[in-house]
C-alpha atoms as a PDB file:
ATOM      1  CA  UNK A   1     -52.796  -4.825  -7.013  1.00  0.00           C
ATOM      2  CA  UNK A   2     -51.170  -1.333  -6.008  1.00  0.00           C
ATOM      3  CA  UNK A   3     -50.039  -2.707  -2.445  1.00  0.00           C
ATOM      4  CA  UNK A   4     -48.623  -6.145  -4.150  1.00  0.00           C
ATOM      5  CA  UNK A   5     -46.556  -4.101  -6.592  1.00  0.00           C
ATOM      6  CA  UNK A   6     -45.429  -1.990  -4.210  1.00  0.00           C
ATOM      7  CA  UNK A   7     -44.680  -4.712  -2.145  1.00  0.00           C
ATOM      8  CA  UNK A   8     -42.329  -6.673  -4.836  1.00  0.00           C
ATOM      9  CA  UNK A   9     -40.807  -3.422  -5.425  1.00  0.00           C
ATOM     10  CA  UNK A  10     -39.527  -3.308  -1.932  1.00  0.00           C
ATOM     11  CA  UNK A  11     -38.777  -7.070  -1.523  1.00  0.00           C
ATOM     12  CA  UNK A  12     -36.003  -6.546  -4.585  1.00  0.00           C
ATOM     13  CA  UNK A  13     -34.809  -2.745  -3.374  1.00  0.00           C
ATOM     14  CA  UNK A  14     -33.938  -4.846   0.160  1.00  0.00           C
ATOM     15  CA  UNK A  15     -32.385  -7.766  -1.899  1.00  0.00           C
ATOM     16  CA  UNK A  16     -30.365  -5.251  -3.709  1.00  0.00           C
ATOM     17  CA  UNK A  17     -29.306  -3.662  -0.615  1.00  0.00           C
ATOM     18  CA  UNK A  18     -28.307  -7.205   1.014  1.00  0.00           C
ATOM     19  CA  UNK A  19     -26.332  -7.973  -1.634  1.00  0.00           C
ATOM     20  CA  UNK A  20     -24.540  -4.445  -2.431  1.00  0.00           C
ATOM     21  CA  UNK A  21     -20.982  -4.090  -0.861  1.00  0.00           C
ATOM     22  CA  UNK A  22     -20.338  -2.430   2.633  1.00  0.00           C
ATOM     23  CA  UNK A  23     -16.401  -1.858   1.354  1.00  0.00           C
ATOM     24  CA  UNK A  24     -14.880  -0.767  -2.118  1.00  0.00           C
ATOM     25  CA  UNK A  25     -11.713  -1.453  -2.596  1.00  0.00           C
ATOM     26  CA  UNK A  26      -9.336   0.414  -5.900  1.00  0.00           C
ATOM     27  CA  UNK A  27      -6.059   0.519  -6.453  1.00  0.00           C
ATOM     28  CA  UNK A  28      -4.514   2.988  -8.788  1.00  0.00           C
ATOM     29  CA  UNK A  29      -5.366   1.014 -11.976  1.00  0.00           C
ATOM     30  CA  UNK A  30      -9.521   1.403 -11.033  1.00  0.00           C
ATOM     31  CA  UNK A  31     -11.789  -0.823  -8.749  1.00  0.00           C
ATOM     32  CA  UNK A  32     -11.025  -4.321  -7.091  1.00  0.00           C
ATOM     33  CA  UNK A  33     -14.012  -7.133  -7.371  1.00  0.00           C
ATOM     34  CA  UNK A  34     -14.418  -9.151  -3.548  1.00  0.00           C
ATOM     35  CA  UNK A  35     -11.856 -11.532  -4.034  1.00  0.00           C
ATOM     36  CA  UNK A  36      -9.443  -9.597  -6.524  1.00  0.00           C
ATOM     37  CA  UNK A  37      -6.261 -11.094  -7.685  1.00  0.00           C
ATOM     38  CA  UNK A  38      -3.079  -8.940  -8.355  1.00  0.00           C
ATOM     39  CA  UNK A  39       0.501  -9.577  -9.252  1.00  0.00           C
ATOM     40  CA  UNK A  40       2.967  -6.366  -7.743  1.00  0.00           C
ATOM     41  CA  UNK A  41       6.499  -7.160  -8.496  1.00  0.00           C
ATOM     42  CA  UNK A  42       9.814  -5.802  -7.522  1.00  0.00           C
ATOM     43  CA  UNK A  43      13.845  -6.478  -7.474  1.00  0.00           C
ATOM     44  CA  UNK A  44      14.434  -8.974  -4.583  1.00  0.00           C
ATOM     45  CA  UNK A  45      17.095  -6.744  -2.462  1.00  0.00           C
ATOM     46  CA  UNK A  46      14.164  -3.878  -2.512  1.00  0.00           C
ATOM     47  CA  UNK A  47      13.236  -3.004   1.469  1.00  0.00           C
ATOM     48  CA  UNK A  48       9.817  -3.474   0.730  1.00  0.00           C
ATOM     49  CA  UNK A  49       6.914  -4.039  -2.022  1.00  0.00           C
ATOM     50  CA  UNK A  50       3.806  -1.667  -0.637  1.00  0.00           C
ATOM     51  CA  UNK A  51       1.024  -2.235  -1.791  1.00  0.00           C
ATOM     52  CA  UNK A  52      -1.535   0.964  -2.057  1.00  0.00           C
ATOM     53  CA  UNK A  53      -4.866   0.772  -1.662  1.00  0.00           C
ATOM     54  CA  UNK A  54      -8.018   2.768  -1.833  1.00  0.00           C
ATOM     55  CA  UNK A  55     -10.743   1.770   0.537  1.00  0.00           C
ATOM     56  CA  UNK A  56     -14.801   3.297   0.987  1.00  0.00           C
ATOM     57  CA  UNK A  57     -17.107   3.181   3.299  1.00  0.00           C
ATOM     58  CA  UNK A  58     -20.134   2.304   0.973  1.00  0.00           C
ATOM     59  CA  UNK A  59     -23.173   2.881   3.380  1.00  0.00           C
ATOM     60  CA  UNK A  60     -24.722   5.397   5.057  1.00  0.00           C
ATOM     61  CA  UNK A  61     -23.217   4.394   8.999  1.00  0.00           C
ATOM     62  CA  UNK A  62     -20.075   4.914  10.247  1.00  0.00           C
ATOM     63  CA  UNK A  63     -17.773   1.618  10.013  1.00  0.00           C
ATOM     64  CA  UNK A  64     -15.196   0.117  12.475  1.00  0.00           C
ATOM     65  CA  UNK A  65     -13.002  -1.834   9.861  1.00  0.00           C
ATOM     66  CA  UNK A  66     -10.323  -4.187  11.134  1.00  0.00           C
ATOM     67  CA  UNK A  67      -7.553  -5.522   8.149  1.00  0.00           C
ATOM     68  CA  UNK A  68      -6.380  -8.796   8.694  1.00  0.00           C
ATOM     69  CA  UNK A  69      -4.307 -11.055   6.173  1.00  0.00           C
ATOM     70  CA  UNK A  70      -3.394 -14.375   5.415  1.00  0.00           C
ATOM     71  CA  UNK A  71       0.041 -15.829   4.061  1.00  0.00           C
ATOM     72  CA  UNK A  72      -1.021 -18.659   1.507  1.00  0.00           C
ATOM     73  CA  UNK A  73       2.463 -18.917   0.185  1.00  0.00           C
ATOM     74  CA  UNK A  74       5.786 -17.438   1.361  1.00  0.00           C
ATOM     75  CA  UNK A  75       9.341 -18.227  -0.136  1.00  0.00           C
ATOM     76  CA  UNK A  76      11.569 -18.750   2.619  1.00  0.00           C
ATOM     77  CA  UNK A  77      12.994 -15.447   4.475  1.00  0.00           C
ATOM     78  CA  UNK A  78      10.128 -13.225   3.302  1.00  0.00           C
ATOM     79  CA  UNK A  79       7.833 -11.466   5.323  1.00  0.00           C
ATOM     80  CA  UNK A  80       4.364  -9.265   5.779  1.00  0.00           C
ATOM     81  CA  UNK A  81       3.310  -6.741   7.731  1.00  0.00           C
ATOM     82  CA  UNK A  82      -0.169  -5.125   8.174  1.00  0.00           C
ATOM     83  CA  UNK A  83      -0.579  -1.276   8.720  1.00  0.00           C
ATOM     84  CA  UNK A  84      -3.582   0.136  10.007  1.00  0.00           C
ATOM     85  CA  UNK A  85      -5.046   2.591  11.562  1.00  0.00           C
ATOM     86  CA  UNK A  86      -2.243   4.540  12.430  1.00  0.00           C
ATOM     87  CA  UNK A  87      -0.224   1.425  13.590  1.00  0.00           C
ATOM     88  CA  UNK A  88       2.785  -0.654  11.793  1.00  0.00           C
ATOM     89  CA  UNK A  89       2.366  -3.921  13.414  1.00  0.00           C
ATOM     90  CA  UNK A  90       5.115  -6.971  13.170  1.00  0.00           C
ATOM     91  CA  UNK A  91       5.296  -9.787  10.872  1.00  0.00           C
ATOM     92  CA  UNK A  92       4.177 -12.269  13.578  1.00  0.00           C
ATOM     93  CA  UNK A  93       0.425  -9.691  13.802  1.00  0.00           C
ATOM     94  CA  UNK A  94      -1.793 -11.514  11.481  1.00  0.00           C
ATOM     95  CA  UNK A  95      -4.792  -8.657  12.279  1.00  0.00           C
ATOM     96  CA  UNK A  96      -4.588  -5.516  13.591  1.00  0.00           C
ATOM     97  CA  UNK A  97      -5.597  -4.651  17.503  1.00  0.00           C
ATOM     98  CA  UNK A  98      -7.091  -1.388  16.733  1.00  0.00           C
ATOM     99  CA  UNK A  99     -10.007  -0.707  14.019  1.00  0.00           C
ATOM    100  CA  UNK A 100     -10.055   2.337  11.540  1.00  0.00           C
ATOM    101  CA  UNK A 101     -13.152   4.141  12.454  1.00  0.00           C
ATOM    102  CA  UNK A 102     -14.831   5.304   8.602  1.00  0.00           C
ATOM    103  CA  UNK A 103     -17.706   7.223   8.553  1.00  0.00           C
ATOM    104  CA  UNK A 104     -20.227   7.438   5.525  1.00  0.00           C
ATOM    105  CA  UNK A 105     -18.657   7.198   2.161  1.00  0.00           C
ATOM    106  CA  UNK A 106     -15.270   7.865   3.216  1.00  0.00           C
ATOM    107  CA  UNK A 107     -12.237   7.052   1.275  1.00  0.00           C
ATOM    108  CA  UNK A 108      -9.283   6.075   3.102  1.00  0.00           C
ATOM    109  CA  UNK A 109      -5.655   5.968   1.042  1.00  0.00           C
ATOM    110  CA  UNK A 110      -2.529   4.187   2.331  1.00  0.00           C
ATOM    111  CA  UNK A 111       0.263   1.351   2.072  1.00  0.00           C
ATOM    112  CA  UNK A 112      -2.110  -0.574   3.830  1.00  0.00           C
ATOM    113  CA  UNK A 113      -0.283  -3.865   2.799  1.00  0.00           C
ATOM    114  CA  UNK A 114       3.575  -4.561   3.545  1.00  0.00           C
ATOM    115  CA  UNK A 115       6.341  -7.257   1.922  1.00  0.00           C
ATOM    116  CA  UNK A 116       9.544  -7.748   2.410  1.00  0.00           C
ATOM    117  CA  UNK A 117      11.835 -10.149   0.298  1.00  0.00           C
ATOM    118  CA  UNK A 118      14.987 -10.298   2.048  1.00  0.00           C
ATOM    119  CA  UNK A 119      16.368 -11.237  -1.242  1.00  0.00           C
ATOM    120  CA  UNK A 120      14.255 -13.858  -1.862  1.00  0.00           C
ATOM    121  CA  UNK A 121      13.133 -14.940  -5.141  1.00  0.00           C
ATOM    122  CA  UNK A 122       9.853 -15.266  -6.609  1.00  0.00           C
ATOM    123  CA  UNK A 123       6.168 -15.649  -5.941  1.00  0.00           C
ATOM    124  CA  UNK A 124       4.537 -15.453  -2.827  1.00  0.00           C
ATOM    125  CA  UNK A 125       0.914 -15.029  -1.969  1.00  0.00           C
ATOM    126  CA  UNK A 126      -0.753 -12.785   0.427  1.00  0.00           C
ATOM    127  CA  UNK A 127      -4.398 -12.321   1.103  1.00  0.00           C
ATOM    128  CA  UNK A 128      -4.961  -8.655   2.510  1.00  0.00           C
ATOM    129  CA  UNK A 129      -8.809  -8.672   3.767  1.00  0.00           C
ATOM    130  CA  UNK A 130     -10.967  -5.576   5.550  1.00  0.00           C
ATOM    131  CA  UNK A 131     -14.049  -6.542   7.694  1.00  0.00           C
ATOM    132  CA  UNK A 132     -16.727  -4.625   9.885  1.00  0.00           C
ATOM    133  CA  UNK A 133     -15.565  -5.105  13.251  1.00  0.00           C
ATOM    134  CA  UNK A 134     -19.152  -5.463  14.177  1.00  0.00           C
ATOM    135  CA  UNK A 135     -20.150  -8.074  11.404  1.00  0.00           C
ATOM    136  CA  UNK A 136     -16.611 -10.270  10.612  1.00  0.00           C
ATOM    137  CA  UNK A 137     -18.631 -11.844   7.834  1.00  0.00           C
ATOM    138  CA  UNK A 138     -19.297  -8.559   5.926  1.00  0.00           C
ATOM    139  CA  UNK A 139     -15.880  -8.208   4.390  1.00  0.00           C
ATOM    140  CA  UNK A 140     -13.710  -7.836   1.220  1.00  0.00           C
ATOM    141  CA  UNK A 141     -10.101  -8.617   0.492  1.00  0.00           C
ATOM    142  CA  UNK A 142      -7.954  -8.977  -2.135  1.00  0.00           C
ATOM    143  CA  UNK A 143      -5.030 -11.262  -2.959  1.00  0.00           C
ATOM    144  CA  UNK A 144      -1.525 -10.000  -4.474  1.00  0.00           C
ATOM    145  CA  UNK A 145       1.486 -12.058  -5.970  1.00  0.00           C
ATOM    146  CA  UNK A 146       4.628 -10.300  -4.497  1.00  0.00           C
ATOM    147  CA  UNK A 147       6.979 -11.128  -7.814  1.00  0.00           C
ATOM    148  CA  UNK A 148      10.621 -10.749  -6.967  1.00  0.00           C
ATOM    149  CA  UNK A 149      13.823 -11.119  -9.420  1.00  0.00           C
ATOM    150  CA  UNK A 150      17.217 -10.101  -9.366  1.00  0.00           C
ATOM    151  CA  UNK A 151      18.576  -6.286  -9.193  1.00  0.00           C
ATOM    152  CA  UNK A 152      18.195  -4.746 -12.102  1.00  0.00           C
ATOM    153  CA  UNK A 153      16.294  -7.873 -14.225  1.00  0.00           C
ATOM    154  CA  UNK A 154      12.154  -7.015 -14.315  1.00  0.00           C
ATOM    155  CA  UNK A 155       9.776  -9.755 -15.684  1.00  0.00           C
ATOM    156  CA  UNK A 156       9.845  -7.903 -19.038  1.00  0.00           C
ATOM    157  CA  UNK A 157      13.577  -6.911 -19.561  1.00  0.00           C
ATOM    158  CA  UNK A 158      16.559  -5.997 -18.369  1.00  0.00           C
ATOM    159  CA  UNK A 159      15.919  -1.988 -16.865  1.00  0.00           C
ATOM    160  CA  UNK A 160      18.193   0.454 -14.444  1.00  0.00           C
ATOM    161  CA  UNK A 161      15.970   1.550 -11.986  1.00  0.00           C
ATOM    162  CA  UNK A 162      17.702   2.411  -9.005  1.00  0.00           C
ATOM    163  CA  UNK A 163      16.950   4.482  -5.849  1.00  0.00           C
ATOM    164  CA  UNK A 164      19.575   5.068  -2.988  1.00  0.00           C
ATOM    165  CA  UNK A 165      20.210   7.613  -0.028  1.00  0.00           C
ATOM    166  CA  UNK A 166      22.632   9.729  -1.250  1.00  0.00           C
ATOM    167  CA  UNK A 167      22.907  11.718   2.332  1.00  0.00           C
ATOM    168  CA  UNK A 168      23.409  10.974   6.191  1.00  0.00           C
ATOM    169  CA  UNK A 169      21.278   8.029   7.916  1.00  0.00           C
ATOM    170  CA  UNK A 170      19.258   8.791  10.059  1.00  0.00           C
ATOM    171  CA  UNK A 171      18.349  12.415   7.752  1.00  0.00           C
ATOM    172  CA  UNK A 172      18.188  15.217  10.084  1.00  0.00           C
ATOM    173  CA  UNK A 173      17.351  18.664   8.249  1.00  0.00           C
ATOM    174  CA  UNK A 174      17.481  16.846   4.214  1.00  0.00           C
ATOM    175  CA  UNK A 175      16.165  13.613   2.923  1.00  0.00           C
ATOM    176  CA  UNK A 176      18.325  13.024  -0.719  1.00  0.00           C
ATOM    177  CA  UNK A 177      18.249   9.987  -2.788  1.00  0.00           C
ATOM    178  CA  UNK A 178      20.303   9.176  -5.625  1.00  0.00           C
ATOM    179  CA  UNK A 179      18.019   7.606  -8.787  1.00  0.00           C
ATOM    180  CA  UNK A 180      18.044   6.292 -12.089  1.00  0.00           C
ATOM    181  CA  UNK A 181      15.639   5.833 -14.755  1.00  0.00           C
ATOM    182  CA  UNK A 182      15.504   4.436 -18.554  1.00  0.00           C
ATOM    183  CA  UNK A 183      15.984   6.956 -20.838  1.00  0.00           C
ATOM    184  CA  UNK A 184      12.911   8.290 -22.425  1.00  0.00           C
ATOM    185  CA  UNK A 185      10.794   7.432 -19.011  1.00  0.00           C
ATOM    186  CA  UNK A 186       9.595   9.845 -16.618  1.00  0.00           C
ATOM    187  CA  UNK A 187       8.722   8.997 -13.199  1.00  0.00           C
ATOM    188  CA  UNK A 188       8.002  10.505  -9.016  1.00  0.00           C
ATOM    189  CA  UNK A 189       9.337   9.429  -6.002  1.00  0.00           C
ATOM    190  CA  UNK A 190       6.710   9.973  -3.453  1.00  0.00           C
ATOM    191  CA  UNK A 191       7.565  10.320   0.302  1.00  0.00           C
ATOM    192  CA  UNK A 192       5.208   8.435   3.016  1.00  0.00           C
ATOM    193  CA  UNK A 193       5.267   8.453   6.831  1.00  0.00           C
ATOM    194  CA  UNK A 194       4.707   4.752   8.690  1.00  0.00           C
ATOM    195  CA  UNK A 195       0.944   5.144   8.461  1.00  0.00           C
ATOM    196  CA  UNK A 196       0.847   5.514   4.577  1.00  0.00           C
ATOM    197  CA  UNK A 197       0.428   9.544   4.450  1.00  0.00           C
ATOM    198  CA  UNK A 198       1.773  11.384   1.621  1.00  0.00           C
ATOM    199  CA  UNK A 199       4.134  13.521   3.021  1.00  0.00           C
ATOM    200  CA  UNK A 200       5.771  15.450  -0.462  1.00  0.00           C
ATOM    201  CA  UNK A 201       6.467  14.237  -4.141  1.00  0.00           C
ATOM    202  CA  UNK A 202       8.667  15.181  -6.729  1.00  0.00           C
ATOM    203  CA  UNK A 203       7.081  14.822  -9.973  1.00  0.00           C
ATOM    204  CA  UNK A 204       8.758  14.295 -13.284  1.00  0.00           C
ATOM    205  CA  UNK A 205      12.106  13.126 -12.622  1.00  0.00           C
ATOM    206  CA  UNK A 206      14.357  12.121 -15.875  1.00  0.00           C
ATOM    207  CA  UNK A 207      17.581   9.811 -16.632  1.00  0.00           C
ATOM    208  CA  UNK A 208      19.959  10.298 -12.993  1.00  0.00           C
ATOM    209  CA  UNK A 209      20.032  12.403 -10.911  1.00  0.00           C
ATOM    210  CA  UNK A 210      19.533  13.103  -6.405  1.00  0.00           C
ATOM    211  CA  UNK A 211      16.207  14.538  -5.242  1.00  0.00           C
ATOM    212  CA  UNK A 212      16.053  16.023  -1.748  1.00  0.00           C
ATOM    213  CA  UNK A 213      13.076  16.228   1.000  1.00  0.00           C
ATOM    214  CA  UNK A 214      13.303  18.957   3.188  1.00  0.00           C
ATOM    215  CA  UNK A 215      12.883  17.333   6.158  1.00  0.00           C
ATOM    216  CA  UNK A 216      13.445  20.020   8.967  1.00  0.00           C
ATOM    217  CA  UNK A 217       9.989  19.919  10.174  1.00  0.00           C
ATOM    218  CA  UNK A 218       8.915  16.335   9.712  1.00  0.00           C
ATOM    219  CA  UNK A 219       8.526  14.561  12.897  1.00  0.00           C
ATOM    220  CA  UNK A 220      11.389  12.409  14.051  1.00  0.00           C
ATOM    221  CA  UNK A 221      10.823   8.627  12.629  1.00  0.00           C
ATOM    222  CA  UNK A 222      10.768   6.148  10.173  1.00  0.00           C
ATOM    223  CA  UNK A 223       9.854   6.858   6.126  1.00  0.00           C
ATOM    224  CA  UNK A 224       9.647   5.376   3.189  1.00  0.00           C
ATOM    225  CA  UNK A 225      10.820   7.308  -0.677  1.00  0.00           C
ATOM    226  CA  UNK A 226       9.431   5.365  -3.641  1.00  0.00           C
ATOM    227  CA  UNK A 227      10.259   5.374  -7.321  1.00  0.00           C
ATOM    228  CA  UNK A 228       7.330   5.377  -9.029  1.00  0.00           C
ATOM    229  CA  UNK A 229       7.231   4.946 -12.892  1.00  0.00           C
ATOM    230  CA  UNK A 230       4.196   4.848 -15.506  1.00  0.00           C
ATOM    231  CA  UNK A 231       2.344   4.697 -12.269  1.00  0.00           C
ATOM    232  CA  UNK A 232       3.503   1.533 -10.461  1.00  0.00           C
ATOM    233  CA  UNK A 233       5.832   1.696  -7.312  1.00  0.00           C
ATOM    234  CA  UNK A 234       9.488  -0.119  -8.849  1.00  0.00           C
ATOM    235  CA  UNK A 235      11.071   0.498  -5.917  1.00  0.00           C
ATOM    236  CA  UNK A 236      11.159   1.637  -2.161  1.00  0.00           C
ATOM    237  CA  UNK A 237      14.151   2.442   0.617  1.00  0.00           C
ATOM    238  CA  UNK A 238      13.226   3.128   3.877  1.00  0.00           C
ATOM    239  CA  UNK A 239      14.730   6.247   5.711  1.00  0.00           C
ATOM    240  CA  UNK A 240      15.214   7.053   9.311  1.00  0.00           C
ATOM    241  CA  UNK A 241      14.693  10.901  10.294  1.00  0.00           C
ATOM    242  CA  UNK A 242      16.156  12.127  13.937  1.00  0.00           C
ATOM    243  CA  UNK A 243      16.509  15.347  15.239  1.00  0.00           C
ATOM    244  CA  UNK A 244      18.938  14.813  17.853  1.00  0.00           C
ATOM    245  CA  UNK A 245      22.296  14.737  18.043  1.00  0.00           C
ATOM    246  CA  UNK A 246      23.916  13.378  14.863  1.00  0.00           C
ATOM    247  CA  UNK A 247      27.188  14.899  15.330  1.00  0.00           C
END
């Protein structure tokens, strides 16, 4: 009777384990279900619409996970790019070449997911998925609405956000931006290199004014400055940074 309990016992702890999730995925509202289904919305002359992600290794081997996605709906001139792994890969890439290597429970962090309106507007639908290399069918993804409306017209109410370079492009020594917020909000822009790595942040920013990013030691290359207010990204410009000649 001992060795058939037992036995039960470890026919449901393997079930469990079959059915438990190789990947979490969160975003900075909590965790994402398999299958999740998000709205992100921005002004349609932003650069970009990033979407951040949170992603764990959930078992006790190290993980080669590949990201792949899948355009169910684009308005016309949009377009999606994955980055991964260290690599920012073009619109026409619909999965990465190179897999993230995880080990046990790690947590990876990054604008894993890129969109870019063009001035488009409206909805269009992307499905952003992760998958062991070594087992395709052990995956999770989730699928986000890219909103876009006119400058300065949000799917609540009229509201002047803006954020703007307010120095040289390319930035050699000083990254500054010009912004604007509603009165009585508070927000951060947040500076990111290609792969998604928080570079600096400047917390608590009120009404108008230009933030600067010393920017003397960052390598030479492409980043991206975004507004972020009560938590969600509103808006994002990309800057160049070169140490060369500018003069």
């Amino acid at each position: 009777m001992k060795n058939l309990v037992l036995s039960f016992f470890l026919l449901i702890l393997c079930i469990i384990q079959g059915y438990s999730q190789s990947l979490k995925l969160a975003d900075d509202f909590g965790p994402l279900t398999n299958g999740a289904d998000v709205v992100q919305s921005g002004p349609s002359d932003t650069l970009q619409l990033i979407t951040w992600l949170n992603l764990t290794n959930n078992t006790a081997s190290t993980m080669r996970v590949m990201m792949k996605k899948q355009e169910i709906s684009m308005l016309p001139e949009t377009s999606s790019s994955i980055c991964w792994a260290g690599y920012c890969y073009g619109p026409e890439m619909m999965v990465c070449i190179e897999p993230l290597i995880m080990q046990p429970g790690e947590l990876v962090s990054g604008c894993f997911g890129h969109f870019g309106p063009h001035g488009s507007r409206g909805v269009s639908i992307i499905r952003w998925t992760f998958y062991n290399q070594a087992n395709p069918s052990d995956s999770l993804s989730v699928t986000v609405r890219y909103s876009t409306y006119p400058t300065g017209i949000n799917h609540i109410q009229s509201q002047p956000y803006s954020l703007a370079s307010a120095g040289p492009v390319p930035a050699d020594n000083t990254i500054k931006l010009k912004y604007m917020l509603p009165p009585a909000e508070k927000g951060r822009i947040e500076l990111r290199n290609n792969t998604g790595k928080l570079v600096a942040t400047h917390e608590d920013i009120l009404l108008s004014g230009i933030s600067s990013f010393n920017s003397q030691n960052l390598p030479s290359g492409v980043y991206f400055c975004t507004l972020v207010v009560d938590g969600k990204p509103c808006l994002t410009r990309k800057i160049p940074v070169y140490h060369g000649l500018l003069h």
